[in-house]
Protein backbone atom coordinates (compact mmCIF):
# COMPACT_ATOMS: atom_id res chain seq x y z
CA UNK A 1 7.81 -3.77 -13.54
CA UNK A 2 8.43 -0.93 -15.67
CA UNK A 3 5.16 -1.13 -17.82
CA UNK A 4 3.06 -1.82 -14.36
CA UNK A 5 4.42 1.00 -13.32
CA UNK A 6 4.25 3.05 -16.06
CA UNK A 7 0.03 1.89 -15.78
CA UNK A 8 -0.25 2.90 -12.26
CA UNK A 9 1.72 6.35 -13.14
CA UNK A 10 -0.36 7.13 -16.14
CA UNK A 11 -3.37 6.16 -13.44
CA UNK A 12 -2.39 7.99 -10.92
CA UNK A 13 -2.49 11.10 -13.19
CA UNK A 14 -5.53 10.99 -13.67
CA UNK A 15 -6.53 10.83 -10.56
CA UNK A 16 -4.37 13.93 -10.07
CA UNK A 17 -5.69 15.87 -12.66
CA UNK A 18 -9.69 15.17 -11.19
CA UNK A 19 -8.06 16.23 -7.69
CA UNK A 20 -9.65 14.94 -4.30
CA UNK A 21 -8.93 16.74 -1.45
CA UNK A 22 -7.47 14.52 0.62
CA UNK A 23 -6.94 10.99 1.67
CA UNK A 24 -4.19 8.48 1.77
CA UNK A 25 -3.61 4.86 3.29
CA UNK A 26 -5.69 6.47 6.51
CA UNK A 27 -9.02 7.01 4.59
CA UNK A 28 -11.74 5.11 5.46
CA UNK A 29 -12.84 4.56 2.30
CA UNK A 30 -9.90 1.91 1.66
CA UNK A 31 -12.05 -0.62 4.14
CA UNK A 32 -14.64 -1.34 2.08
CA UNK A 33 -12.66 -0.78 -1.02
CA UNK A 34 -10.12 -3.72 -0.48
CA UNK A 35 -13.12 -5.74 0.88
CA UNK A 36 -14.81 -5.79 -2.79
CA UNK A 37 -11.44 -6.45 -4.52
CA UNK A 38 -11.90 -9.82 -2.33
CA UNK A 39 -15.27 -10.29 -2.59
CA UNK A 40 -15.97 -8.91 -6.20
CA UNK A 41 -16.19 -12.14 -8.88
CA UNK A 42 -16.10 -9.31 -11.37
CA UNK A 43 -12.59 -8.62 -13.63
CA UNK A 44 -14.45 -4.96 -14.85
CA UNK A 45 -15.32 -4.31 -10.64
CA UNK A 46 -12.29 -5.39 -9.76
CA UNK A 47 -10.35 -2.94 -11.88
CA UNK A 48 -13.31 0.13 -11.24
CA UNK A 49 -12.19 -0.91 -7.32
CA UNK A 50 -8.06 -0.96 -7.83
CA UNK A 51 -8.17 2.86 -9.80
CA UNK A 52 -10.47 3.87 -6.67
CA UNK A 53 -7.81 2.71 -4.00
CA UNK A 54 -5.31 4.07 -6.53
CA UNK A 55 -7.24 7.30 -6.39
CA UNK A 56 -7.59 7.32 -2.81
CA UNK A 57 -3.63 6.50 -1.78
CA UNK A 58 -2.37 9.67 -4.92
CA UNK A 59 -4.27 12.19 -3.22
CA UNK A 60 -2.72 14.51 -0.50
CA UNK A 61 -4.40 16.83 1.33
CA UNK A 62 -1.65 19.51 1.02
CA UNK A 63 -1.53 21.18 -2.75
CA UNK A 64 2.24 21.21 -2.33
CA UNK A 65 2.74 17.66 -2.20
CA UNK A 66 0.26 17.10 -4.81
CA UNK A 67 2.10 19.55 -7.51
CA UNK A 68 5.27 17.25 -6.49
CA UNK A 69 3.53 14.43 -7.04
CA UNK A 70 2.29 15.56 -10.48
CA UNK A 71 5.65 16.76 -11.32
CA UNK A 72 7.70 13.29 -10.43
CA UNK A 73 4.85 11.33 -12.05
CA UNK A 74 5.25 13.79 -15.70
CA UNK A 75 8.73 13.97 -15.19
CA UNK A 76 8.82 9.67 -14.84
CA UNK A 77 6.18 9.47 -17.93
CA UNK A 78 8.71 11.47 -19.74
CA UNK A 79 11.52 9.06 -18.70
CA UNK A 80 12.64 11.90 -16.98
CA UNK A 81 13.99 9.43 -13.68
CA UNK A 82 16.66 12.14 -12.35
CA UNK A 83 13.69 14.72 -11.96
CA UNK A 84 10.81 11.98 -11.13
CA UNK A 85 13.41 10.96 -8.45
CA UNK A 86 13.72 15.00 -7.42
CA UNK A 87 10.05 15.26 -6.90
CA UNK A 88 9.69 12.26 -5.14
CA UNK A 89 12.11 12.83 -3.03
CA UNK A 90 10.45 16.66 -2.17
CA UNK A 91 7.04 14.13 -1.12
CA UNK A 92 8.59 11.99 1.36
CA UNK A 93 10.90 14.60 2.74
CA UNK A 94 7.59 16.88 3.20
CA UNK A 95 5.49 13.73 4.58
CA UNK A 96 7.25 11.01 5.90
CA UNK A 97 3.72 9.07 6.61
CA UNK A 98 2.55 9.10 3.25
CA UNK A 99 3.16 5.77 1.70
CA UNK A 100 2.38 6.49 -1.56
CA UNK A 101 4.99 8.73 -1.93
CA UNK A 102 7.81 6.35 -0.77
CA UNK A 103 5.86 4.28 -3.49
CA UNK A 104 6.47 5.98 -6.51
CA UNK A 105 9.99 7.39 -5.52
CA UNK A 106 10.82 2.76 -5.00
CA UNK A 107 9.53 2.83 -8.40
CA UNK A 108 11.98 5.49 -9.91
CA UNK A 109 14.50 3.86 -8.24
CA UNK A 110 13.48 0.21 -9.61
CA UNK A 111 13.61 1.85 -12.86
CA UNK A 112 17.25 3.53 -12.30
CA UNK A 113 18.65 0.01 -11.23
CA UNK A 114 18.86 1.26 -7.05
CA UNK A 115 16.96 -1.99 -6.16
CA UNK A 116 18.39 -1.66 -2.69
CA UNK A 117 17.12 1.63 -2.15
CA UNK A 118 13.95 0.38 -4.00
CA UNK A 119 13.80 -2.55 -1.30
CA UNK A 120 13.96 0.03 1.40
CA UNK A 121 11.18 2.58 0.17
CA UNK A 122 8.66 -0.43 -0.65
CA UNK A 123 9.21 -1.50 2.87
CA UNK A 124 8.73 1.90 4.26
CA UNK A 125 5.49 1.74 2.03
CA UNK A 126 4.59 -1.29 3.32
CA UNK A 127 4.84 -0.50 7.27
CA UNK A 128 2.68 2.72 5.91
CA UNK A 129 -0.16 0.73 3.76
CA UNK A 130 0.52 -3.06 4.23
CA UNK A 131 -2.12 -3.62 1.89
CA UNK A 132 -0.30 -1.77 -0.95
CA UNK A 133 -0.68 -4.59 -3.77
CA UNK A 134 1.46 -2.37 -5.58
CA UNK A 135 4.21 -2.10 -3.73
CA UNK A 136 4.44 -5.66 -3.16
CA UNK A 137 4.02 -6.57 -6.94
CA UNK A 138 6.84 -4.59 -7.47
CA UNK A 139 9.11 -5.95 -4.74
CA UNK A 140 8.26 -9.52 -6.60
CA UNK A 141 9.47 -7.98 -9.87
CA UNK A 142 13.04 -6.08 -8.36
CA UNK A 143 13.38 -9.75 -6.65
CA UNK A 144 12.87 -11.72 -10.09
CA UNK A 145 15.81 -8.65 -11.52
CA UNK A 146 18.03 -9.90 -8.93
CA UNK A 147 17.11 -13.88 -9.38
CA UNK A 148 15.80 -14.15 -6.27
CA UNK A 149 12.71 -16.41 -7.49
CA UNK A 150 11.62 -17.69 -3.64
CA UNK A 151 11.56 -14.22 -2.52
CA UNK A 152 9.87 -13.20 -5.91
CA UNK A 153 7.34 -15.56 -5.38
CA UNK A 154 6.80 -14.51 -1.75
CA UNK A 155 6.13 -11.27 -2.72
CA UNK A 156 3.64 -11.76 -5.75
CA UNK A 157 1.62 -14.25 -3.51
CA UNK A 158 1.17 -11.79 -0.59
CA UNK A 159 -0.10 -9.33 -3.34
CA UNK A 160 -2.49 -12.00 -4.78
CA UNK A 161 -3.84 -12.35 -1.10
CA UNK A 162 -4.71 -8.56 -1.53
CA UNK A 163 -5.75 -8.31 -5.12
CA UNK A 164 -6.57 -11.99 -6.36
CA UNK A 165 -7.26 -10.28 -9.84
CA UNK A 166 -3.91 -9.27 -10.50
CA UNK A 167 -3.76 -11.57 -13.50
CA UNK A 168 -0.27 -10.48 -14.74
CA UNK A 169 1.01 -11.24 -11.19
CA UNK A 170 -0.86 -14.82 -10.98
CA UNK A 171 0.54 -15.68 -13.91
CA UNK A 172 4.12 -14.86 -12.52
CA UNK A 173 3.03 -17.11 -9.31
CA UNK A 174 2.34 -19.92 -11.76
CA UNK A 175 5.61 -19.84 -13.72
CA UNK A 176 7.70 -19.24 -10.17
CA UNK A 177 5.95 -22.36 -8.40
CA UNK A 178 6.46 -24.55 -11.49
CA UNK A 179 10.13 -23.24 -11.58
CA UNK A 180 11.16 -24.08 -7.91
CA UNK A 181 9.45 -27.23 -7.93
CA UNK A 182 11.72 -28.95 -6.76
CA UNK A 183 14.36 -26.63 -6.39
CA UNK A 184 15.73 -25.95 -3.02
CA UNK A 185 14.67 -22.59 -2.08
């Protein structure tokens, strides 16, 4: 988890640095977006599409939460987690409906070892953006940390449903079904 993470960080800074000025799991945008990523046959659309819907669910329409969200993100790249975790925690206490923000703090918290609290905020992120392949790729890997391979598995096949070119993840789905065969789950 930590070096998909770290990708969608460094991503997300980007994005950050470019600015838009505003959006979010509400923009309409995301419709046609996640549509491609199912129809696209294409590994280079695919990944134009996922740092678009990236883009789309980093940017906040309020400059505040932006500058916190550029802080926890530098402060994370810097392994920084007590002051990633600070800024984070400034974005969902300033915007409780913006999912990304409960994203990145679940991943700060993945990366401390707080997979409960991880749990929680991807589930918050989920009820906020179900579609958040992220967030559920990450659940898969906090569930694999605690050797909870059905669970695991779940998780990394409703993200496939979402992004089937998640190749790192499909390859996880392979190893996991080949694993449990068999196994009671």
């Amino acid at each position: 988890m930590r070096a998909l993470a770290f990708a969608a960080v460094v991503a997300a800074a980007v994005v950050l640095a470019h600015g838009i000025a505003s959006a979010g799991q509400d923009d309409p945008r995301l419709d046609k977006l996640f549509d491609t990523l199912k129809s696209t046959d294409s590994d280079e659309e695919a990944r134009r599409t996922e740092a678009e819907i990236w883009r789309v669910w980093i940017a906040h329409k309020n400059p505040e939460i932006e500058k916190l969200m550029r802080r926890g993100m530098a402060a994370f790249n810097e392994d920084d987690q007590e002051g990633a975790l600070e800024a984070f925690n400034g974005v969902v206490q300033s915007d409780k409906s913006f999912a990304e923000g409960w994203n990145k703090r679940a991943t700060v918290e993945y990366a401390m070892g707080d997979f409960e609290a991880s749990i929680a905020d991807i589930e918050r992120t989920l009820a906020l953006e179900p579609r958040h392949f992220g967030a559920l790729s990450g659940l898969g890997q906090i569930y694999l940390a605690m050797e909870k391979k059905a669970l695991a598995l779940k998780a990394f096949e409703a993200a496939l449903k979402i992004d089937p070119h998640l190749s790192g993840v499909r390859e996880k789905v392979e190893d996991l079904r080949k694993d449990l065969q068999g196994s009671p789950i």
